[in-house]
C-alpha atoms as a PDB file:
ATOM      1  CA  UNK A   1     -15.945  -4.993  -4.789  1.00  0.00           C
ATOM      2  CA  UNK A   2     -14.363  -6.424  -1.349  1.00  0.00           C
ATOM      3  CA  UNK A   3     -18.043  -5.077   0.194  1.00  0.00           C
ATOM      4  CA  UNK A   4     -19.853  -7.044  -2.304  1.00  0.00           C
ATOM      5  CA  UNK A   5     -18.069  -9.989  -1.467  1.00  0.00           C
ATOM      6  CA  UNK A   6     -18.070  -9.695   2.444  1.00  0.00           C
ATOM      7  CA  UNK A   7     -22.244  -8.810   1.647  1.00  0.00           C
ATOM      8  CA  UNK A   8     -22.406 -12.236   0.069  1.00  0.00           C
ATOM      9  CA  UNK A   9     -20.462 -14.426   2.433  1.00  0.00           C
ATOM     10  CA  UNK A  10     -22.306 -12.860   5.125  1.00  0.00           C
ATOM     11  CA  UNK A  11     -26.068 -13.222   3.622  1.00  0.00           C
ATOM     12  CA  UNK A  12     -24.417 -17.095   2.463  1.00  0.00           C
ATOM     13  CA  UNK A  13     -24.011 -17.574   6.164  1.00  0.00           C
ATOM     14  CA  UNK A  14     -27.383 -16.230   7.525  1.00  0.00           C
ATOM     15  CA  UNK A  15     -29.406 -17.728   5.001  1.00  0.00           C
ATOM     16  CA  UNK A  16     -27.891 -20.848   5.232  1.00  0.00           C
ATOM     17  CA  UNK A  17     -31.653 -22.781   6.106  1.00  0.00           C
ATOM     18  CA  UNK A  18     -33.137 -21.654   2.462  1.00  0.00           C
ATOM     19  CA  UNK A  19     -30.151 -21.475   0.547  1.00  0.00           C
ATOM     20  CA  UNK A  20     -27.036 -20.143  -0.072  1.00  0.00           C
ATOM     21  CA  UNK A  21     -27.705 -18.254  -2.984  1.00  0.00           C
ATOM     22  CA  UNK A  22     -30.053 -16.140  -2.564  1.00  0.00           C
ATOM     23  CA  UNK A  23     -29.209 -14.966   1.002  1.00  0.00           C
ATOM     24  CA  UNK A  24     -25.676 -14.496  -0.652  1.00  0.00           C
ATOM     25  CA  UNK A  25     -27.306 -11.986  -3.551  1.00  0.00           C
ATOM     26  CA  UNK A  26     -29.727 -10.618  -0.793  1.00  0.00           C
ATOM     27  CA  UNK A  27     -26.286  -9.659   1.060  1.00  0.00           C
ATOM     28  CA  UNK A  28     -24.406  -7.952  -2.355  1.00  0.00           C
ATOM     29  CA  UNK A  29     -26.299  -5.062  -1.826  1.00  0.00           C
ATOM     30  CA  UNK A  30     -26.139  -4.663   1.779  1.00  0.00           C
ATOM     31  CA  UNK A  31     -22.604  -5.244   1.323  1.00  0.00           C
ATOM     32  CA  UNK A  32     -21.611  -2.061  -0.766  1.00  0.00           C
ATOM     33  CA  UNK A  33     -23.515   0.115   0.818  1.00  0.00           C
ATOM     34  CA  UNK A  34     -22.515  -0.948   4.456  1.00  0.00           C
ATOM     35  CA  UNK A  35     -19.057  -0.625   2.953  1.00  0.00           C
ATOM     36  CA  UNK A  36     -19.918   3.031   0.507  1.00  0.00           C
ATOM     37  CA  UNK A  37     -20.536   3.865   4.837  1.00  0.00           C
ATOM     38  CA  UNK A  38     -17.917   2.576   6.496  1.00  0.00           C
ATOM     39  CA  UNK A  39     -14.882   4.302   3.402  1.00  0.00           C
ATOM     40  CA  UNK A  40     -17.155   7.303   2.492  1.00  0.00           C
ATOM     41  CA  UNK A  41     -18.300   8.791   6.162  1.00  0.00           C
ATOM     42  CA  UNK A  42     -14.862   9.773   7.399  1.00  0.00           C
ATOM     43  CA  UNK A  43     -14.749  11.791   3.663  1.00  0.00           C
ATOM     44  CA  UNK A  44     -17.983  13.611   3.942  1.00  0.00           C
ATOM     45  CA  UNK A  45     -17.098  14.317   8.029  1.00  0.00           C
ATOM     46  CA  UNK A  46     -14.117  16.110   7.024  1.00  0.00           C
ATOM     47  CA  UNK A  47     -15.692  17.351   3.543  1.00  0.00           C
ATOM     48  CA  UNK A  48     -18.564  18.833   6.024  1.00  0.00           C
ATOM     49  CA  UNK A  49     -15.714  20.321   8.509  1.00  0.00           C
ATOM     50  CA  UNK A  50     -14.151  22.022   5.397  1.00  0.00           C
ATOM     51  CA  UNK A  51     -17.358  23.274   4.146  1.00  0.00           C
ATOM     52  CA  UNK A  52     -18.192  24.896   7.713  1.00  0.00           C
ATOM     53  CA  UNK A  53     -14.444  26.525   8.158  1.00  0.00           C
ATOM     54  CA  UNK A  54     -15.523  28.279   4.735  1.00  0.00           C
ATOM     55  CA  UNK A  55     -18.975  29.808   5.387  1.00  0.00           C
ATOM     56  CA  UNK A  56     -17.556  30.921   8.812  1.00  0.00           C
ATOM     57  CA  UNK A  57     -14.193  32.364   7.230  1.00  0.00           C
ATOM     58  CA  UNK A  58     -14.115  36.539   7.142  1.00  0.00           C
ATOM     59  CA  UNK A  59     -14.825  37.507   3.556  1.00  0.00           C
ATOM     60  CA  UNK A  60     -11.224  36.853   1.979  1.00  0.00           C
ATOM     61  CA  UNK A  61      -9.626  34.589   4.144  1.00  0.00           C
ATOM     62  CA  UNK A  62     -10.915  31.565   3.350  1.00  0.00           C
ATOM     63  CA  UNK A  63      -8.343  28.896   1.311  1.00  0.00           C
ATOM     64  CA  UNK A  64     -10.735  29.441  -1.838  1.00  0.00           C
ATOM     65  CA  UNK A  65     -10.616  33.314  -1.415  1.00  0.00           C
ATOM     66  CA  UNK A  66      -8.507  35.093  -4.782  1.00  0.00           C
ATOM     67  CA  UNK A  67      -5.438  36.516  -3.776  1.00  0.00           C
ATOM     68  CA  UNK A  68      -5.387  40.450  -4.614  1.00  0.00           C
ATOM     69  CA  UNK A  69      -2.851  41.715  -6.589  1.00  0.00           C
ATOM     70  CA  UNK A  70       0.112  43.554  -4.653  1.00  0.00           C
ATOM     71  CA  UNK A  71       0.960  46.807  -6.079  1.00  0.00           C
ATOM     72  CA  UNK A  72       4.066  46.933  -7.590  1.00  0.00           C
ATOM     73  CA  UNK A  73       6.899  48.965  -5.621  1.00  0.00           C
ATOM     74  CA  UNK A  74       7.266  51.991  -5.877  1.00  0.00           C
ATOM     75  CA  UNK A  75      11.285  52.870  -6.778  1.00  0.00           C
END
């Protein structure tokens, strides 16, 4: 939502000349997805990280790996 709005004030303010309007709509969609960038690519950077660590974890040792079940002792 706050993307949207910065996209419209900013495409407001370059398209001042034909309007404010449409530059202002034009911007909306620049907006959220300069924004979906700027929030979301820190996420998928460490999402990718994660996703690397696992593929290059020995079989079992990864955090998603099962824990196997501990014999009971023995009395």
């Amino acid at each position: 939502m706050v993307s949207g709005i910065i996209g419209f004030v900013v495409g407001c303010v370059a398209s001042i000349a034909i309007g404010c309007i449409p530059g202002g709509v034009a911007g909306v969609p620049a907006g959220g997805i300069i924004g979906g960038l700027v929030a979301g690519g820190p996420t998928l950077i460490a999402a990718g990280i994660d996703l690397l660590n696992t593929w290059q974890a020995a079989p079992g040792t990864s955090k998603w790996a099962d824990p196997q079940p501990q014999p009971a002792p023995q009395n």
